[in-house]
PDB file of N, CA and C in Angstrom:
ATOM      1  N   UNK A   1      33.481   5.282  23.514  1.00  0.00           N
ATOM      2  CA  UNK A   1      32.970   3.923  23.456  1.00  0.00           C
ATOM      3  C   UNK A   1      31.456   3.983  23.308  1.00  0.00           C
ATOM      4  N   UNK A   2      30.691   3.650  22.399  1.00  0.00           N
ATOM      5  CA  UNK A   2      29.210   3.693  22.080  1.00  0.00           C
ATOM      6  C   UNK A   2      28.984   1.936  22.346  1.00  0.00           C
ATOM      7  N   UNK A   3      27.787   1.842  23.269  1.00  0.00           N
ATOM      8  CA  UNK A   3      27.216   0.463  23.671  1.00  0.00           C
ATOM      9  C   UNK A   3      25.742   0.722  23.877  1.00  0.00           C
ATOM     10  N   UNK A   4      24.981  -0.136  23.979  1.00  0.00           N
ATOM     11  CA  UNK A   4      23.597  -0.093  24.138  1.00  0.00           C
ATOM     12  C   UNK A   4      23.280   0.895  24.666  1.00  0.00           C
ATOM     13  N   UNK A   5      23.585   0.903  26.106  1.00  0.00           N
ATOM     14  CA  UNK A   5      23.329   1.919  26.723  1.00  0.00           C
ATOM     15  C   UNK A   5      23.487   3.359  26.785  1.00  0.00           C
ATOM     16  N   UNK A   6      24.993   3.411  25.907  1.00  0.00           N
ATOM     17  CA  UNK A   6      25.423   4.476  26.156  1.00  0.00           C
ATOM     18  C   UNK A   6      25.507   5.345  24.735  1.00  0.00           C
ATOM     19  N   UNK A   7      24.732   5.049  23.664  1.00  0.00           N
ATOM     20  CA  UNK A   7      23.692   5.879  22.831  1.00  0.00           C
ATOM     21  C   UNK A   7      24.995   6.119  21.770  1.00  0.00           C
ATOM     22  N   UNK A   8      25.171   7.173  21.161  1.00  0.00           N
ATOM     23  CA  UNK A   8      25.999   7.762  19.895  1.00  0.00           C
ATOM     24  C   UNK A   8      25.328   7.709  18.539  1.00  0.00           C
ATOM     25  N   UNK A   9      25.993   7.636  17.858  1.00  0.00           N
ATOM     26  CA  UNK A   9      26.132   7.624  16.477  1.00  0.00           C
ATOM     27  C   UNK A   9      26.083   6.301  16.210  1.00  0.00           C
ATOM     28  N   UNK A  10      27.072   5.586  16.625  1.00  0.00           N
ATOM     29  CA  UNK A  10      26.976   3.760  16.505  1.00  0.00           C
ATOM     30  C   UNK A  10      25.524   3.272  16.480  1.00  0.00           C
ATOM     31  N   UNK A  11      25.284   3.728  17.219  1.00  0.00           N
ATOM     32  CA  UNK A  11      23.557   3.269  17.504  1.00  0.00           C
ATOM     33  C   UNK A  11      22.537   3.500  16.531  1.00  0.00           C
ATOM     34  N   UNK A  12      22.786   4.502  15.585  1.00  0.00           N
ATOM     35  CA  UNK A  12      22.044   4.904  14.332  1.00  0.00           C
ATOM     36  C   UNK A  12      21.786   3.816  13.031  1.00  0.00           C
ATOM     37  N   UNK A  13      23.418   3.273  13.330  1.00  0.00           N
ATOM     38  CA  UNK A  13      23.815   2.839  12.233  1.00  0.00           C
ATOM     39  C   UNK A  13      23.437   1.514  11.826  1.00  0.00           C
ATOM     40  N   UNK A  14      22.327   1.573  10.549  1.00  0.00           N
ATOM     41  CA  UNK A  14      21.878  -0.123  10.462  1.00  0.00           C
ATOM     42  C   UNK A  14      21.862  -0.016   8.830  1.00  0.00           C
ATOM     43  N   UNK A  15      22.903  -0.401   8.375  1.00  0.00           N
ATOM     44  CA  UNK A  15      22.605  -0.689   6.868  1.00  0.00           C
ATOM     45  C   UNK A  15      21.629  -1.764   5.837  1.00  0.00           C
ATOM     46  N   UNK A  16      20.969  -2.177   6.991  1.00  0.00           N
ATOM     47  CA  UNK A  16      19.628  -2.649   6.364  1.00  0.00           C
ATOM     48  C   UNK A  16      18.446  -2.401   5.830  1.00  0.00           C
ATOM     49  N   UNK A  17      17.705  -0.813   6.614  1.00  0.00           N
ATOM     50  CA  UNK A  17      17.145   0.593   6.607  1.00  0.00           C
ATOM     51  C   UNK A  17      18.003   1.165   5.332  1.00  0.00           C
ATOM     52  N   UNK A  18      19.127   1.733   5.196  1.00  0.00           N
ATOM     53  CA  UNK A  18      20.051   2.458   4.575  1.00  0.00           C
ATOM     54  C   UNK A  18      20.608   3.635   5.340  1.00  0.00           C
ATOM     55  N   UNK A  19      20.507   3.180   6.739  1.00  0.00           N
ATOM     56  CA  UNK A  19      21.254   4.595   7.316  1.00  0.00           C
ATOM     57  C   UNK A  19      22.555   4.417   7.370  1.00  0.00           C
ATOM     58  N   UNK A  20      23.263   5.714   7.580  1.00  0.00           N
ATOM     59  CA  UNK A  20      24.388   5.561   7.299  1.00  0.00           C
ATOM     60  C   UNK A  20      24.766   5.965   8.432  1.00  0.00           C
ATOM     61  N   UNK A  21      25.840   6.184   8.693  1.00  0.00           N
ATOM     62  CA  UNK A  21      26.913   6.350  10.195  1.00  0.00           C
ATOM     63  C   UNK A  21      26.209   7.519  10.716  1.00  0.00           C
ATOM     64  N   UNK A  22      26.127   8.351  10.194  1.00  0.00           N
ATOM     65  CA  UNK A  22      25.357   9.816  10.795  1.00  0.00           C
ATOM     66  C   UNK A  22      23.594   9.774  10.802  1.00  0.00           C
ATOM     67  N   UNK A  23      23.584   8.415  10.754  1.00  0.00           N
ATOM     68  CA  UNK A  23      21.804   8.799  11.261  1.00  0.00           C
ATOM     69  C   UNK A  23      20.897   9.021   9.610  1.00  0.00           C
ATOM     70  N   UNK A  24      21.609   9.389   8.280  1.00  0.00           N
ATOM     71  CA  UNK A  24      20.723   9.472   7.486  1.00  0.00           C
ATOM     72  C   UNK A  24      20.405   8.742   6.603  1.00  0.00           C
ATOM     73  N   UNK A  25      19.585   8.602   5.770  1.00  0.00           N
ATOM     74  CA  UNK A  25      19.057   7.763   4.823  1.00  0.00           C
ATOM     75  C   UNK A  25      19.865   7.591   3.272  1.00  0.00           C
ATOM     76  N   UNK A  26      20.192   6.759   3.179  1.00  0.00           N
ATOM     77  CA  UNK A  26      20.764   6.406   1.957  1.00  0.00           C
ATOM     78  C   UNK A  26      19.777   6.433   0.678  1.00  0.00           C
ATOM     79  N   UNK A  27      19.484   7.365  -0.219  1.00  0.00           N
ATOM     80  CA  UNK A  27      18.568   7.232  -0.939  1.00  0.00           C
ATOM     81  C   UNK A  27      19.013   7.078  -2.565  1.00  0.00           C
ATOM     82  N   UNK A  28      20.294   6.707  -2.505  1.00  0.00           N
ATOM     83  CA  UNK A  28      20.993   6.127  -4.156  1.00  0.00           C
ATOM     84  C   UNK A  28      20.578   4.768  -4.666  1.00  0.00           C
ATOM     85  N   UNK A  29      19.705   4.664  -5.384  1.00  0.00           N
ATOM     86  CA  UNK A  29      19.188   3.692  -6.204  1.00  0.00           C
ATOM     87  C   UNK A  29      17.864   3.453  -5.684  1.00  0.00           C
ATOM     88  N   UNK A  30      17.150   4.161  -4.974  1.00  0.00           N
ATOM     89  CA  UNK A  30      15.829   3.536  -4.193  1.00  0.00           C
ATOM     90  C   UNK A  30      14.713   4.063  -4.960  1.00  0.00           C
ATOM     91  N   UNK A  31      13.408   3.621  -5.348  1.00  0.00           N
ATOM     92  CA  UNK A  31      12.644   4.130  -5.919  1.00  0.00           C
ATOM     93  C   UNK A  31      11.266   4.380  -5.221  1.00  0.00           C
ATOM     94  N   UNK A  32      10.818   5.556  -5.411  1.00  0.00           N
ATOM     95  CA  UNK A  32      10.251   6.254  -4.568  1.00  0.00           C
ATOM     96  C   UNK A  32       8.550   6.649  -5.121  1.00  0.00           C
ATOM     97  N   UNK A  33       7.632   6.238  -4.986  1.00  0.00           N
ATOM     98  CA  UNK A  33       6.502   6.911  -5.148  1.00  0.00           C
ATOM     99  C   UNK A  33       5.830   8.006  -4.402  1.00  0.00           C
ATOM    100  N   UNK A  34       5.800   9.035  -4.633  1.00  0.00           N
ATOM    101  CA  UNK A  34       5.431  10.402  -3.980  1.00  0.00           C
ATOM    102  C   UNK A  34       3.941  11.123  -4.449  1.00  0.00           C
ATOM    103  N   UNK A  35       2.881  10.624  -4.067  1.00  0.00           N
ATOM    104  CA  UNK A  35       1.245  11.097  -4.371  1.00  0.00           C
ATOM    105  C   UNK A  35       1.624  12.466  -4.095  1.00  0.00           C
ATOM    106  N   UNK A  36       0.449  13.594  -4.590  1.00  0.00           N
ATOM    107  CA  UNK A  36       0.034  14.907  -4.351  1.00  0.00           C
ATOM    108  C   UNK A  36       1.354  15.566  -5.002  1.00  0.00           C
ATOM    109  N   UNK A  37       2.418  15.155  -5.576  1.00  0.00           N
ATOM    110  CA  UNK A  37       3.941  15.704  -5.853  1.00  0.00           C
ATOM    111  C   UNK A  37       4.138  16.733  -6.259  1.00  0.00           C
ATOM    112  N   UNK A  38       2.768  17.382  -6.924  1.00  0.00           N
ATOM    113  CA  UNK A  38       3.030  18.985  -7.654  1.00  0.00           C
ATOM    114  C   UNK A  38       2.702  19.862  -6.479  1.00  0.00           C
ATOM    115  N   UNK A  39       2.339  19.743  -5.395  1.00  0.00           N
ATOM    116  CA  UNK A  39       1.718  20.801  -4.568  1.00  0.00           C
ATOM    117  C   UNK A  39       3.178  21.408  -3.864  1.00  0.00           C
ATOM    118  N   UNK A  40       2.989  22.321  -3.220  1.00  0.00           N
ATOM    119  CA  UNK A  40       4.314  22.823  -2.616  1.00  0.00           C
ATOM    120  C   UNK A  40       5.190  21.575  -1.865  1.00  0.00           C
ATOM    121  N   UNK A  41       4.238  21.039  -0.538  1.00  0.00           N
ATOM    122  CA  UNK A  41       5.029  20.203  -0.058  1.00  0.00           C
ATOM    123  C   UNK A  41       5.733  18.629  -1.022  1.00  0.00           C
ATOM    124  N   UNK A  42       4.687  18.453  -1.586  1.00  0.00           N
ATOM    125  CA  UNK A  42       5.005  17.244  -2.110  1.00  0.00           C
ATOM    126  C   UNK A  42       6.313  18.084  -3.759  1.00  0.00           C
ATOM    127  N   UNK A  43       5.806  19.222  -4.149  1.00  0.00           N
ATOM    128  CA  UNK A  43       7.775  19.452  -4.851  1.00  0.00           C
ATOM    129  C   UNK A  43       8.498  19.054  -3.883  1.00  0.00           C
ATOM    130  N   UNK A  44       8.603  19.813  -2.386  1.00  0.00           N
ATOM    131  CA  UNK A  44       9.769  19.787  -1.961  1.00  0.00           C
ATOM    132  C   UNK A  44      10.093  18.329  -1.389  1.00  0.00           C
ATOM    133  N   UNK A  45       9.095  17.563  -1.120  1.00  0.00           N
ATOM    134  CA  UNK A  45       9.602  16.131  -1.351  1.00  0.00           C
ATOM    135  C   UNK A  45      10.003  15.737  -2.300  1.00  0.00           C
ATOM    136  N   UNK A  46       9.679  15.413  -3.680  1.00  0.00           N
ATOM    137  CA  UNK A  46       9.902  15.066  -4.813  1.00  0.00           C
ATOM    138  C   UNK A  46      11.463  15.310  -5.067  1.00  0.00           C
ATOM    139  N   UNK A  47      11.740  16.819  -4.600  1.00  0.00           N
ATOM    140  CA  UNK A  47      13.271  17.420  -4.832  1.00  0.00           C
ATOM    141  C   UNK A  47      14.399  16.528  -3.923  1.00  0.00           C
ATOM    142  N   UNK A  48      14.009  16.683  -2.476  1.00  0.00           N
ATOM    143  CA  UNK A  48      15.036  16.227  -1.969  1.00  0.00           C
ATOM    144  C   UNK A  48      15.260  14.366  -1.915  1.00  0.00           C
ATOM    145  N   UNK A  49      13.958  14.043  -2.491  1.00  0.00           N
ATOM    146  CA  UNK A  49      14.552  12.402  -2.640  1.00  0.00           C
ATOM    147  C   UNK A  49      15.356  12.094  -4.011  1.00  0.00           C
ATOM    148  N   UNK A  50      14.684  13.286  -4.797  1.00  0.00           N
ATOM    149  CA  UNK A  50      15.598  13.117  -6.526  1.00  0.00           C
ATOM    150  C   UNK A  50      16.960  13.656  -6.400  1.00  0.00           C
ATOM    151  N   UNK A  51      17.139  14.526  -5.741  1.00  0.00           N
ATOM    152  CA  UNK A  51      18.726  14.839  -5.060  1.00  0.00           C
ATOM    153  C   UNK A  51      19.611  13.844  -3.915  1.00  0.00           C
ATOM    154  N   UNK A  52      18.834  13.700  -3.005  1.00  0.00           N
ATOM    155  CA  UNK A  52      19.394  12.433  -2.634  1.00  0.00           C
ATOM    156  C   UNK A  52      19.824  11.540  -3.508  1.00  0.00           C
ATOM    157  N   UNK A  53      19.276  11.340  -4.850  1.00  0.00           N
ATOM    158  CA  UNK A  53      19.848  10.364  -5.565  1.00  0.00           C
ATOM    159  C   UNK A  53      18.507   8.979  -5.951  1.00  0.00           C
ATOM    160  N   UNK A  54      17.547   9.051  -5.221  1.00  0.00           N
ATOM    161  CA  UNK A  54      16.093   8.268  -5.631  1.00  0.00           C
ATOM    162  C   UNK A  54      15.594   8.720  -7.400  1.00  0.00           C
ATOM    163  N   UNK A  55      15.010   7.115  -7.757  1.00  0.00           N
ATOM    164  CA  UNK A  55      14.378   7.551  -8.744  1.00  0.00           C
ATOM    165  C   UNK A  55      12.596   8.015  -8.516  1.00  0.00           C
ATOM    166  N   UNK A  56      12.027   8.749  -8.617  1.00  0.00           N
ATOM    167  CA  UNK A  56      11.305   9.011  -7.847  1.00  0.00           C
ATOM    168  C   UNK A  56       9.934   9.075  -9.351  1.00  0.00           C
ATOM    169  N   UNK A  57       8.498   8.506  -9.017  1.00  0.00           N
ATOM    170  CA  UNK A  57       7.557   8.311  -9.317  1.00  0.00           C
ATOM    171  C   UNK A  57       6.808   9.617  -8.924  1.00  0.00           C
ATOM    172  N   UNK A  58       6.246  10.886  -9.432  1.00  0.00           N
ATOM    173  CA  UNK A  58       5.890  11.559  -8.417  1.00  0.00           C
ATOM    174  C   UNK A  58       4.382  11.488  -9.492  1.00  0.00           C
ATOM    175  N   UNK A  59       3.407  11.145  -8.686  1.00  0.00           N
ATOM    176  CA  UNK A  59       1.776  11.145  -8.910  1.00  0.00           C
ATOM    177  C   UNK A  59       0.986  12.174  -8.498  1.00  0.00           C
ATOM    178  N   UNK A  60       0.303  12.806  -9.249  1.00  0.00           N
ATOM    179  CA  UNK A  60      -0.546  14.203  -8.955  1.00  0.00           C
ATOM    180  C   UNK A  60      -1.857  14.154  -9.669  1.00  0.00           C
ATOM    181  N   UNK A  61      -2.947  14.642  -9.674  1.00  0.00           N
ATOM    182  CA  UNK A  61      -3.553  14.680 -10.508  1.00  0.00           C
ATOM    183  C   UNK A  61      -3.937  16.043 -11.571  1.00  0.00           C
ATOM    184  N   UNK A  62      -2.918  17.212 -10.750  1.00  0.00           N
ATOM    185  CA  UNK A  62      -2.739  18.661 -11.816  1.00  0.00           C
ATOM    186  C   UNK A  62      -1.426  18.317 -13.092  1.00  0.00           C
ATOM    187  N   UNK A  63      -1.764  17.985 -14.046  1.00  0.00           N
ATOM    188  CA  UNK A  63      -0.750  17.657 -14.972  1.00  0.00           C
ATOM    189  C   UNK A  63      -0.163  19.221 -15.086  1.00  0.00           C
ATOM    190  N   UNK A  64      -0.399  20.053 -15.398  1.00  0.00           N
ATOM    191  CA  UNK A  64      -0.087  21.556 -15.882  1.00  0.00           C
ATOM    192  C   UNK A  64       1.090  21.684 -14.595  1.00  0.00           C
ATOM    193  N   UNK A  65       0.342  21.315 -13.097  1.00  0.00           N
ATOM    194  CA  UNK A  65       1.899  21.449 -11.645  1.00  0.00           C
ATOM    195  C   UNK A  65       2.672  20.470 -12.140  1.00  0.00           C
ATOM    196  N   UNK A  66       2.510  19.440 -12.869  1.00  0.00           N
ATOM    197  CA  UNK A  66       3.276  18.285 -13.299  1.00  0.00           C
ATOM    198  C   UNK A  66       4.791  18.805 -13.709  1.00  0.00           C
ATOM    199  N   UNK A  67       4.199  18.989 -15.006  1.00  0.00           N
ATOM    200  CA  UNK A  67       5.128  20.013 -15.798  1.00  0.00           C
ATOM    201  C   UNK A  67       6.046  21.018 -15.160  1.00  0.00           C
ATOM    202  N   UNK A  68       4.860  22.050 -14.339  1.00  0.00           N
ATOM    203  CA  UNK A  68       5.961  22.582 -13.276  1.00  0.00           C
ATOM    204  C   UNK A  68       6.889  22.042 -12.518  1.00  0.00           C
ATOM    205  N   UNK A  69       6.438  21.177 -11.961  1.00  0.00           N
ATOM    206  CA  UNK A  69       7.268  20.351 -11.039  1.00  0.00           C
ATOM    207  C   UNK A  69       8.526  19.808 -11.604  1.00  0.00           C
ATOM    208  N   UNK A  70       8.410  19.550 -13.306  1.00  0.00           N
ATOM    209  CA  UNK A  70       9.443  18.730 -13.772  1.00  0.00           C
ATOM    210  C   UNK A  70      10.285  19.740 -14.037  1.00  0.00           C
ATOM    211  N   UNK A  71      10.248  20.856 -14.268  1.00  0.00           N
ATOM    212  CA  UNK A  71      10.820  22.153 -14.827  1.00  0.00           C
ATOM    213  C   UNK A  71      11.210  22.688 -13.702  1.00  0.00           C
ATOM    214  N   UNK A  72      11.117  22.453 -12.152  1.00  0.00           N
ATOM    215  CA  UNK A  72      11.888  23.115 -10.937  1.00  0.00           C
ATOM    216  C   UNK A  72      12.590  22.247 -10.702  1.00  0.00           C
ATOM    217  N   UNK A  73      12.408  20.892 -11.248  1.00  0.00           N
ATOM    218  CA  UNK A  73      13.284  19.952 -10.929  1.00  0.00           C
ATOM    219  C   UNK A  73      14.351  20.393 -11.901  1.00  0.00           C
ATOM    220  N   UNK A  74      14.999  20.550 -13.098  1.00  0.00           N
ATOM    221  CA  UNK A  74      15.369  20.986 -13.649  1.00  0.00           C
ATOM    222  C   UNK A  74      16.071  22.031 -13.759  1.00  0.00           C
ATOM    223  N   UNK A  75      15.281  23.006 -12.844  1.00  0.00           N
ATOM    224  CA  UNK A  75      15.891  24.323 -12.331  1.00  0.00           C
ATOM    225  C   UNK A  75      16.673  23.814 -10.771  1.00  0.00           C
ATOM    226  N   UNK A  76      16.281  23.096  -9.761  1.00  0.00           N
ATOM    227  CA  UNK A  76      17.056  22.996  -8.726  1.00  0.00           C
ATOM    228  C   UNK A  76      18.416  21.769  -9.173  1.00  0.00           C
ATOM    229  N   UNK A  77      18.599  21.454 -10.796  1.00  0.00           N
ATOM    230  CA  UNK A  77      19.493  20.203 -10.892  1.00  0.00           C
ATOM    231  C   UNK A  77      19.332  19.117 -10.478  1.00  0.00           C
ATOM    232  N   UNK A  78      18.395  18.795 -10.260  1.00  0.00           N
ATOM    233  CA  UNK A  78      18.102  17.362  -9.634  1.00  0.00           C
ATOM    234  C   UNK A  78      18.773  16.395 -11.318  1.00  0.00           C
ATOM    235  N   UNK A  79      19.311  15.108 -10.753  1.00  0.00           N
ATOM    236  CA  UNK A  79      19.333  14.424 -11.782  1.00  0.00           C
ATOM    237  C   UNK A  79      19.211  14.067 -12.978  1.00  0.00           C
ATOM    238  N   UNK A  80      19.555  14.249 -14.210  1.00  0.00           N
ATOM    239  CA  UNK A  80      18.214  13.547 -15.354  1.00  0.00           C
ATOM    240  C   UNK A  80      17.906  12.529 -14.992  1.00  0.00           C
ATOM    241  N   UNK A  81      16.297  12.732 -15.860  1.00  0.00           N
ATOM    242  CA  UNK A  81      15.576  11.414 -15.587  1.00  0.00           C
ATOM    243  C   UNK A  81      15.682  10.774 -14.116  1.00  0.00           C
ATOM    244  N   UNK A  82      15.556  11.451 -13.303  1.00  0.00           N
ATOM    245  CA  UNK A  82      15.404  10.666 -11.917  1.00  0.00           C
ATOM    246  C   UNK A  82      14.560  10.861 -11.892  1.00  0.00           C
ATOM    247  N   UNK A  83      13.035  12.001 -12.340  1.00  0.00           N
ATOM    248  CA  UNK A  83      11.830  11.991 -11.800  1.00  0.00           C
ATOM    249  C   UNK A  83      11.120  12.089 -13.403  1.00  0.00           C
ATOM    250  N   UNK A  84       9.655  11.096 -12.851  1.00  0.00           N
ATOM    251  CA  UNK A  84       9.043  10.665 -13.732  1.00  0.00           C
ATOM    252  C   UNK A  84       7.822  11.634 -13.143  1.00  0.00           C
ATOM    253  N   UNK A  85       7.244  12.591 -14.138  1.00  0.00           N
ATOM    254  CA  UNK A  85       5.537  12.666 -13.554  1.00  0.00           C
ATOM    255  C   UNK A  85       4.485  12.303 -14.148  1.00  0.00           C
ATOM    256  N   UNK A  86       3.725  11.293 -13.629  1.00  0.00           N
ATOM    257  CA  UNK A  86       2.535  10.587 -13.825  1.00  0.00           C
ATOM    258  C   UNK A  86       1.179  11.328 -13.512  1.00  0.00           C
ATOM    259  N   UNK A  87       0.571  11.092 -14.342  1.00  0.00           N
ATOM    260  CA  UNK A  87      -0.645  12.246 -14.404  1.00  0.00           C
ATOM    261  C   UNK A  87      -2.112  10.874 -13.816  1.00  0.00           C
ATOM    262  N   UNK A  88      -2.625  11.084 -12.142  1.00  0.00           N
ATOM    263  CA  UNK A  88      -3.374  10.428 -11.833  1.00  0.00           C
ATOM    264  C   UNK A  88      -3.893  10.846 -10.297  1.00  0.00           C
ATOM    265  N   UNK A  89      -5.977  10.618 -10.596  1.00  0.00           N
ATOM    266  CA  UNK A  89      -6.682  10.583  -9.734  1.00  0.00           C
ATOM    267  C   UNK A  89      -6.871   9.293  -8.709  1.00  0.00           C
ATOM    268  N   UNK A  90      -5.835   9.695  -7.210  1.00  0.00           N
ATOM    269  CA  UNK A  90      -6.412   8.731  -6.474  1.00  0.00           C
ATOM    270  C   UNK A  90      -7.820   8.085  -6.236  1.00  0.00           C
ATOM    271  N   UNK A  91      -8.663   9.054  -6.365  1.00  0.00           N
ATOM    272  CA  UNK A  91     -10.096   8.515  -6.221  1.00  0.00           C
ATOM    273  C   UNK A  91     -10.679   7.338  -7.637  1.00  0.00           C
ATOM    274  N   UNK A  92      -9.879   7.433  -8.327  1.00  0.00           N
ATOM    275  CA  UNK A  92     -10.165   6.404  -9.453  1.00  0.00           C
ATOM    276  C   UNK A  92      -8.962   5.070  -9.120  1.00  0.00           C
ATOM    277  N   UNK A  93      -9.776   4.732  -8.416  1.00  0.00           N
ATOM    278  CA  UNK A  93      -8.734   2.758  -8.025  1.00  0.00           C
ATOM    279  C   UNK A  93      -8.770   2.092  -9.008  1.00  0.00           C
ATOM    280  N   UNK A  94      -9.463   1.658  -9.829  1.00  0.00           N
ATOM    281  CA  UNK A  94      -9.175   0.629 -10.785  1.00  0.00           C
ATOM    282  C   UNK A  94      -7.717   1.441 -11.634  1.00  0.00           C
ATOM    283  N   UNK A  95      -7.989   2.952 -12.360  1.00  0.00           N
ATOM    284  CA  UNK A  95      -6.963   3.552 -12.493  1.00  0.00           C
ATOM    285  C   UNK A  95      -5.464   3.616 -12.114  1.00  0.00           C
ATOM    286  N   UNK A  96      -5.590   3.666 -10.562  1.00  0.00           N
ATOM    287  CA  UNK A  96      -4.618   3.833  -9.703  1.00  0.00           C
ATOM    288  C   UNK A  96      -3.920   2.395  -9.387  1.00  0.00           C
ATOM    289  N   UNK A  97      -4.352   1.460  -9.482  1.00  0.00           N
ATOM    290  CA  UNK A  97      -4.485   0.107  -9.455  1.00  0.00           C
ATOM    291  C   UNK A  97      -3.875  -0.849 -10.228  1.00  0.00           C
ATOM    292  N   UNK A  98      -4.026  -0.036 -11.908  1.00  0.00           N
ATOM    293  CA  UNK A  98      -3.513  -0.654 -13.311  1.00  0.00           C
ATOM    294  C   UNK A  98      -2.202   0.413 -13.214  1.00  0.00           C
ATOM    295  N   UNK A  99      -1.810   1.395 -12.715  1.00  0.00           N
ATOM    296  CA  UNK A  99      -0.600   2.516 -12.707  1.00  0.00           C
ATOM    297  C   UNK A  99       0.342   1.675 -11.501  1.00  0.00           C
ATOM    298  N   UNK A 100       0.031   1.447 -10.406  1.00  0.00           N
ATOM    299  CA  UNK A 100       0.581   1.211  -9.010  1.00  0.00           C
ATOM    300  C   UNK A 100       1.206  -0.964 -10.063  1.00  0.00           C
ATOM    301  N   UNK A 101       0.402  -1.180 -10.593  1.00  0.00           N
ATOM    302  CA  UNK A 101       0.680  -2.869 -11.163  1.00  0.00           C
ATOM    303  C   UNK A 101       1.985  -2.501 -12.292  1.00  0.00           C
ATOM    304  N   UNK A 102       1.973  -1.320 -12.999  1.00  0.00           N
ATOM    305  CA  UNK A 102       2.620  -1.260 -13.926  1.00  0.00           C
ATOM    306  C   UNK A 102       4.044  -0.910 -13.862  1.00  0.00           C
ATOM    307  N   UNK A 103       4.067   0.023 -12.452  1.00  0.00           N
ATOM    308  CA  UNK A 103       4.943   0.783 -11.875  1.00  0.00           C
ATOM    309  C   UNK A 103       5.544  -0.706 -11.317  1.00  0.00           C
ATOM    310  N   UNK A 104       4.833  -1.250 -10.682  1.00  0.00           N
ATOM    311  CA  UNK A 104       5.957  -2.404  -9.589  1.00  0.00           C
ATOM    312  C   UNK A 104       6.210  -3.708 -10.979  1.00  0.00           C
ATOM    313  N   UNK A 105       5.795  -3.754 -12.022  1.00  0.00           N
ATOM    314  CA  UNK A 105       6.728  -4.436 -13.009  1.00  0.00           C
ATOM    315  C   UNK A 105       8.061  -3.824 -13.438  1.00  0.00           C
ATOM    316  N   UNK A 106       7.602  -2.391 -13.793  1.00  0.00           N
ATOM    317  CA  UNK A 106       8.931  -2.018 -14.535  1.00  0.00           C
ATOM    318  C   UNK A 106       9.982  -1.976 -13.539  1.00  0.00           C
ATOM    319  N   UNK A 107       9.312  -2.115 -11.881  1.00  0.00           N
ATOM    320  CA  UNK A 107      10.883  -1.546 -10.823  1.00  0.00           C
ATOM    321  C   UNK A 107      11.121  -3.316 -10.016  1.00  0.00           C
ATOM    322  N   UNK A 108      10.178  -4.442 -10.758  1.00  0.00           N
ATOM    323  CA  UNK A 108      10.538  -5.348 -10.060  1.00  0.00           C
ATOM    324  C   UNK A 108       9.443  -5.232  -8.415  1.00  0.00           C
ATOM    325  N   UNK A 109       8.795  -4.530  -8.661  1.00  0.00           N
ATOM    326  CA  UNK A 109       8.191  -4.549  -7.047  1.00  0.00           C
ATOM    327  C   UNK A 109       8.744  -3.917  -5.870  1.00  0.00           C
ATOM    328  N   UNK A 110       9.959  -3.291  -6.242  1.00  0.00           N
ATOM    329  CA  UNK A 110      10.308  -2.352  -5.276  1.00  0.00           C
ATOM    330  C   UNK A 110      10.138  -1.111  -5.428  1.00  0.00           C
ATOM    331  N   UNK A 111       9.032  -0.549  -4.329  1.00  0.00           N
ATOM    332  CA  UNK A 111       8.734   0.634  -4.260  1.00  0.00           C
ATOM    333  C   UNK A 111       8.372   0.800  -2.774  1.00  0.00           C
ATOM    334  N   UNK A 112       9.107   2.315  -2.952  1.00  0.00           N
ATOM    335  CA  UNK A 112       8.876   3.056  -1.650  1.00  0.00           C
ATOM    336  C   UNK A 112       7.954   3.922  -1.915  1.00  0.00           C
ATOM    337  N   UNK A 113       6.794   3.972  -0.976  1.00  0.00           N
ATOM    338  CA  UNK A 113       5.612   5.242  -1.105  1.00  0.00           C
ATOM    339  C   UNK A 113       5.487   6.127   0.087  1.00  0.00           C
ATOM    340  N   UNK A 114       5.511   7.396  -0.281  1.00  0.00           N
ATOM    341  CA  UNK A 114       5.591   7.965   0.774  1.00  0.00           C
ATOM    342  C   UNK A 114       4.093   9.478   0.237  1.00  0.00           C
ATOM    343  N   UNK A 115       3.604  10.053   0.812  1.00  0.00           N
ATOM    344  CA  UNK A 115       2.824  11.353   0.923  1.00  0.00           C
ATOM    345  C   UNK A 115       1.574  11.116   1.490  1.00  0.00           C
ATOM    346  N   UNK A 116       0.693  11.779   1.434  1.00  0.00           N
ATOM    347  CA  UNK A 116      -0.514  11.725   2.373  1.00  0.00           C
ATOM    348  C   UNK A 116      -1.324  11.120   1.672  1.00  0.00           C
ATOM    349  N   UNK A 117      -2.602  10.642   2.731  1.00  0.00           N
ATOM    350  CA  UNK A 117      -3.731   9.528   2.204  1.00  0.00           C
ATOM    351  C   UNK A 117      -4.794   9.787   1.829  1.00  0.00           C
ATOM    352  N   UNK A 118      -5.173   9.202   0.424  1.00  0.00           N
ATOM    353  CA  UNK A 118      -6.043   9.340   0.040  1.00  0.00           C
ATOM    354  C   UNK A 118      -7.424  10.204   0.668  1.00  0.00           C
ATOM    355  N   UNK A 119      -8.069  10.695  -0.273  1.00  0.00           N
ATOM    356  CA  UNK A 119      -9.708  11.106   0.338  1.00  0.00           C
ATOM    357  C   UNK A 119     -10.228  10.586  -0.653  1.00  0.00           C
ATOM    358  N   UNK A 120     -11.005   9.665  -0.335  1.00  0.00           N
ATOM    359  CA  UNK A 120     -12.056   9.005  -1.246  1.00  0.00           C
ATOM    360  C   UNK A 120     -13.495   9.582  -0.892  1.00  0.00           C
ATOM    361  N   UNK A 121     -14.223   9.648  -2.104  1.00  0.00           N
ATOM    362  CA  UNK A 121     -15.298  10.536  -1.950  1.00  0.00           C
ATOM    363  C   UNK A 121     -16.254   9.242  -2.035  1.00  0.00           C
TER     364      UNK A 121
END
């Protein structure tokens, strides 16, 4: 019997979030913006939200890791076309600004962003 108090699995479960009965994230159809995406950590983000099933935005400003990145994606099977790589300097806002406006037309305004924050010089 799972109740407020008495914790479980039940308790995880809020399909509003997208979790599912076991506590995890539902990531089929969600679209995902991922800054820094070519660096080690941000591939291995990039991978497991494009395997999860996310269409995923991944923003870097090394186009050459870009490429890499799209080509391990490729090599680990991730999806076609689930990951897009966009070649861009956070420190340029007006840039980032006209990319981030263009991105939430083509997805309707739904976007999930997730990686680390900016350093503005």
């Amino acid at each position: 019997m799972n109740d407020a108090a008495g914790g479980g699995a039940e308790q995880n479960y809020c399909p509003s979030v997208g979790l599912d009965r076991d506590g995890k994230i539902d990531l089929r159809d969600k679209k995902v913006l991922i800054t820094g995406a070519a660096g080690g950590l941000g591939t291995a983000i990039t991978l497991a939200f494009a395997k999860g099933g996310a269409s995923v935005q991944a923003l870097d400003i090394a186009r050459e890791k870009g490429q890499a990145l799209l080509a391990e994606c490729a090599r680990q099977n991730s999806p076609p076309a689930s990951v897009r790589f966009v070649s861009g300097d956070l420190s340029d806002l007006p840039a980032i600004g006209a990319l981030l406006r263009g991105l939430c037309r083509e997805e309707n305004g739904s976007i999930f962003k997730t990686g680390r924050p900016a350093r503005y010089r």
